[in-house]
N, C-alpha and C. Protein backbone atom coordinates (compact mmCIF):
# COMPACT_ATOMS: atom_id res chain seq x y z
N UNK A 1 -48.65 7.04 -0.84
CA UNK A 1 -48.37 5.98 0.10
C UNK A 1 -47.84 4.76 -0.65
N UNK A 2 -46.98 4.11 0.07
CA UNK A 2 -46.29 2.47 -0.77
C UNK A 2 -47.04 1.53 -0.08
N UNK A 3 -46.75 0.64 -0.74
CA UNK A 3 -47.89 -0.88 -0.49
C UNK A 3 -48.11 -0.97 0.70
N UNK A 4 -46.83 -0.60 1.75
CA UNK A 4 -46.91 -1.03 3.30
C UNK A 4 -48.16 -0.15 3.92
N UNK A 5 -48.78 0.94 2.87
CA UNK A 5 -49.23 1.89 4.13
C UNK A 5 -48.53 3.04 4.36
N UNK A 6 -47.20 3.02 3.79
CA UNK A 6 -46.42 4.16 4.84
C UNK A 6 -46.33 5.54 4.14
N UNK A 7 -46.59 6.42 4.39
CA UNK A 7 -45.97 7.57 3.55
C UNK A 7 -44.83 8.02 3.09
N UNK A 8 -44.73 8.16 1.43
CA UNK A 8 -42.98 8.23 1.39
C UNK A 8 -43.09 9.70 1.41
N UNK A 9 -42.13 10.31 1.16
CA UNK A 9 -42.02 11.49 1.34
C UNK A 9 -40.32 11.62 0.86
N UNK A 10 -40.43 12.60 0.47
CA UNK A 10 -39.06 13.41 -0.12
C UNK A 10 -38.86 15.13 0.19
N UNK A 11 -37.57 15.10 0.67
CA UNK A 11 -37.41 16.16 1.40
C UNK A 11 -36.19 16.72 0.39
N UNK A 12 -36.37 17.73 0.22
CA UNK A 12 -35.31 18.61 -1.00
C UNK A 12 -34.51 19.69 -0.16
N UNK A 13 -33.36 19.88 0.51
CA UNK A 13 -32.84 21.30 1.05
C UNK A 13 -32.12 21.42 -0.71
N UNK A 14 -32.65 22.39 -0.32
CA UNK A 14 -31.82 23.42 -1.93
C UNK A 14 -30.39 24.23 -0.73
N UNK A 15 -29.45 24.65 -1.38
CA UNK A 15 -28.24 24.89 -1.01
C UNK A 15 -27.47 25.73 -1.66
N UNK A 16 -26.81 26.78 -1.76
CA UNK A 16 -26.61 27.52 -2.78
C UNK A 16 -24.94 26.48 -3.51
N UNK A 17 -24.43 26.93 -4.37
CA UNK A 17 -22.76 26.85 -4.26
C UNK A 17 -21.97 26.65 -3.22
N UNK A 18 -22.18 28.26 -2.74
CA UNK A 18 -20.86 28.19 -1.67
C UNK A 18 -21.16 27.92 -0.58
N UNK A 19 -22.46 27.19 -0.56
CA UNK A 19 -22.35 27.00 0.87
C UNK A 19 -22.22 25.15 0.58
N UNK A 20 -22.63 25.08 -0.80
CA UNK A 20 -22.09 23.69 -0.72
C UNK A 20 -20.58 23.27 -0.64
N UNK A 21 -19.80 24.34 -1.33
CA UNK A 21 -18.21 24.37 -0.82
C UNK A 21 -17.72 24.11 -0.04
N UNK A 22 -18.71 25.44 1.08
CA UNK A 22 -18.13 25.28 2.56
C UNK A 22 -18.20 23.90 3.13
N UNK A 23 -19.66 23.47 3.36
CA UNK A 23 -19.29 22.25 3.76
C UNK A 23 -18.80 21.02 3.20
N UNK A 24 -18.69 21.42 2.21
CA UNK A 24 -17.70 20.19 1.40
C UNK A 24 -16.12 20.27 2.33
N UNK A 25 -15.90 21.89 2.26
CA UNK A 25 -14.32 21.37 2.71
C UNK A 25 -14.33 21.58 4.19
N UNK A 26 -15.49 21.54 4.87
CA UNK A 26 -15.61 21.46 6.31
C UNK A 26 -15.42 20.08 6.59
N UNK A 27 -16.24 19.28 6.00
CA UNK A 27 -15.81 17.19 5.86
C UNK A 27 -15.12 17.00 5.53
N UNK A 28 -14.23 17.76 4.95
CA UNK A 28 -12.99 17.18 4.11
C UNK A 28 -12.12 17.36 5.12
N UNK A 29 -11.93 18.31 5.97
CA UNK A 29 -11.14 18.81 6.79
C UNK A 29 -11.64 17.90 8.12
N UNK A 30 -12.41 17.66 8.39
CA UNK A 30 -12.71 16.31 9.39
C UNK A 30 -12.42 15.24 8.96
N UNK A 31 -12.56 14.75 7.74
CA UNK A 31 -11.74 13.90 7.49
C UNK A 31 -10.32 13.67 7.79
N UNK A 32 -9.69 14.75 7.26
CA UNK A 32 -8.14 14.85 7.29
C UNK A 32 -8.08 14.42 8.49
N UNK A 33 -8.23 15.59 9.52
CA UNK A 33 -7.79 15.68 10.95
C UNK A 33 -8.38 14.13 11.69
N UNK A 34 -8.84 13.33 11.24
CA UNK A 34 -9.30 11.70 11.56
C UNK A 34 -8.59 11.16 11.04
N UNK A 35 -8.40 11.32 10.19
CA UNK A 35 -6.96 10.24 9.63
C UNK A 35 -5.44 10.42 10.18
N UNK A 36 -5.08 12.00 10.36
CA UNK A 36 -3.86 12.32 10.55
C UNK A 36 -3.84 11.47 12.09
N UNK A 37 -5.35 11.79 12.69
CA UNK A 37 -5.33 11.31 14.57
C UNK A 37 -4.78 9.99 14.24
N UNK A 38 -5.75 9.60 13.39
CA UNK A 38 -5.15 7.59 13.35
C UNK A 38 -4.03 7.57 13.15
N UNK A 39 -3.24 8.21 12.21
CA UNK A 39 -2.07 7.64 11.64
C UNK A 39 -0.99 8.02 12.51
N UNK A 40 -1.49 9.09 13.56
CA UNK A 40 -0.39 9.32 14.35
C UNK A 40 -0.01 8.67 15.20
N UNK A 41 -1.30 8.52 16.09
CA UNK A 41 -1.61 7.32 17.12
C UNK A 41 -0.58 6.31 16.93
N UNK A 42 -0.92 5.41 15.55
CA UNK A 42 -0.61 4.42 15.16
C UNK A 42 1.15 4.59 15.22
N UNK A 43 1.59 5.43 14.79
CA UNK A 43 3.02 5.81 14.62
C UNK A 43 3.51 5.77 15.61
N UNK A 44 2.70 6.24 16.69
CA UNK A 44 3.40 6.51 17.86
C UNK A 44 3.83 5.37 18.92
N UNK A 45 2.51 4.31 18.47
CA UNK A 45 2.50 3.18 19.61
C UNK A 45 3.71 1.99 18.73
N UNK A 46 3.60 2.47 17.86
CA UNK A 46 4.97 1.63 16.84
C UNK A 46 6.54 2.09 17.52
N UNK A 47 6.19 3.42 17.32
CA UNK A 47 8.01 4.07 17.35
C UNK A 47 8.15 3.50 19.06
N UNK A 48 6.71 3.68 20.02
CA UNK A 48 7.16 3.15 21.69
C UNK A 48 7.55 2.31 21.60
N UNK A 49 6.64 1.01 20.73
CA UNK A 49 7.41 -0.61 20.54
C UNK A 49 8.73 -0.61 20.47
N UNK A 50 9.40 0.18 19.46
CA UNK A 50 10.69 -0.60 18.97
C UNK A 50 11.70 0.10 19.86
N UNK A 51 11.07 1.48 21.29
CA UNK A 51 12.23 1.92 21.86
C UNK A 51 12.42 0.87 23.30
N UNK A 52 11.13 0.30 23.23
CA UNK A 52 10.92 -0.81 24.08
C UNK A 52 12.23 -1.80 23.91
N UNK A 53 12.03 -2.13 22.24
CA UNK A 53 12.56 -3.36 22.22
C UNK A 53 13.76 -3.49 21.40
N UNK A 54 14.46 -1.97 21.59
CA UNK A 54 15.40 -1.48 21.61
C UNK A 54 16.03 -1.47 19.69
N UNK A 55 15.30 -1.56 18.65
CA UNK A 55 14.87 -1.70 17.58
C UNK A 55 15.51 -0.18 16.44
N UNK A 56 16.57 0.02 16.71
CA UNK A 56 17.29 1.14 16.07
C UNK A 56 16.90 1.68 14.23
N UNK A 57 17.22 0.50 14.02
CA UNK A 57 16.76 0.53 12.37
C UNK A 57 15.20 0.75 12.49
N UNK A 58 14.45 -0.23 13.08
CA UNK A 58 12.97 0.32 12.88
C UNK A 58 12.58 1.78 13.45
N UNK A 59 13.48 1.92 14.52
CA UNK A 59 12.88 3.66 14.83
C UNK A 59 13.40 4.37 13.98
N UNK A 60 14.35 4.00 13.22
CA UNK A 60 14.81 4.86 11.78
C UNK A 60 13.87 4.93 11.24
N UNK A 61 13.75 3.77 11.06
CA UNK A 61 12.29 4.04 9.43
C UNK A 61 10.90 4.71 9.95
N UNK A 62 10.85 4.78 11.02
CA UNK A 62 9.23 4.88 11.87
C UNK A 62 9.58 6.27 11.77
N UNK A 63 10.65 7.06 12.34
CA UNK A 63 10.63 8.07 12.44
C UNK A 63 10.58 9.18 10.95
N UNK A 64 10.95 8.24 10.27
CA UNK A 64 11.15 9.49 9.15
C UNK A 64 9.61 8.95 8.46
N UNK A 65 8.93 8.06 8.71
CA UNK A 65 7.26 8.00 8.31
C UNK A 65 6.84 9.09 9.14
N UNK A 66 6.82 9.22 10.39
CA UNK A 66 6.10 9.69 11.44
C UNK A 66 6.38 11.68 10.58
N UNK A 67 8.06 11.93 10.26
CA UNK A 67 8.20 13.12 9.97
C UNK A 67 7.49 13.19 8.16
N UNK A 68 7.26 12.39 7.61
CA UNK A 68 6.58 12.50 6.30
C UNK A 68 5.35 12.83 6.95
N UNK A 69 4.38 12.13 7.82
CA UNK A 69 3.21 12.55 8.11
C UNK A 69 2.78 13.83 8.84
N UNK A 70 3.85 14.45 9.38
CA UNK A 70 3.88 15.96 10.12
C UNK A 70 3.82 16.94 8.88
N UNK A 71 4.52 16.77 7.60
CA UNK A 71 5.17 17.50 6.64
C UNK A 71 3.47 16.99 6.14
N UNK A 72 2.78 16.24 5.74
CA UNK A 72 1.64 16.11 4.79
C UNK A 72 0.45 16.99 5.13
N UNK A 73 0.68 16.72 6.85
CA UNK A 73 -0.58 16.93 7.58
C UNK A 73 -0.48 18.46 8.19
N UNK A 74 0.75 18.89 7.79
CA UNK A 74 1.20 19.97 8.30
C UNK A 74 0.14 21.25 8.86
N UNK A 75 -0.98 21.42 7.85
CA UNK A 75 -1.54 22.39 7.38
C UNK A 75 -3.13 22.68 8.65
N UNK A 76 -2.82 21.25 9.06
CA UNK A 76 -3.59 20.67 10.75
C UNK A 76 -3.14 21.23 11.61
N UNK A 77 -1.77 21.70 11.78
CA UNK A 77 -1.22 21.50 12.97
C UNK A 77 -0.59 23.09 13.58
């Protein structure tokens, strides 16, 4: 027990390798697919802006970000 009274306690899961693998690249892969969501999102409400505001050069550049991030994230999709 610690000063407060409380019981500490420690809890150990043992785990082999591969299953620490697995879920290593199970989060990793939630990760990805959370970022690619954001970054697409984000791309997307950009490239609407500039067809809004009729913005030629910026949907140039937006678009070939937007196609770098299809080509990165590819492996999501």
């Amino acid at each position: 027990m610690n000063q407060n009274g409380q019981k500490n306690e420690l809890l150990i899961i043992t785990s082999t390798n591969s299953e620490s693998t697995m879920y290593e690249k199970e989060a990793e892969l939630v990760i990805n697919q959370s970022l690619f969501s954001f970054k697409q999102t984000k791309l997307m409400e950009q490239i609407d802006h500039t067809l809004v505001n009729r913005d030629e050069v910026l949907f140039m550049e937006l678009s070939k970000k937007y196609s770098m991030l299809l080509s990165q994230y590819n492996y999501l999709l």
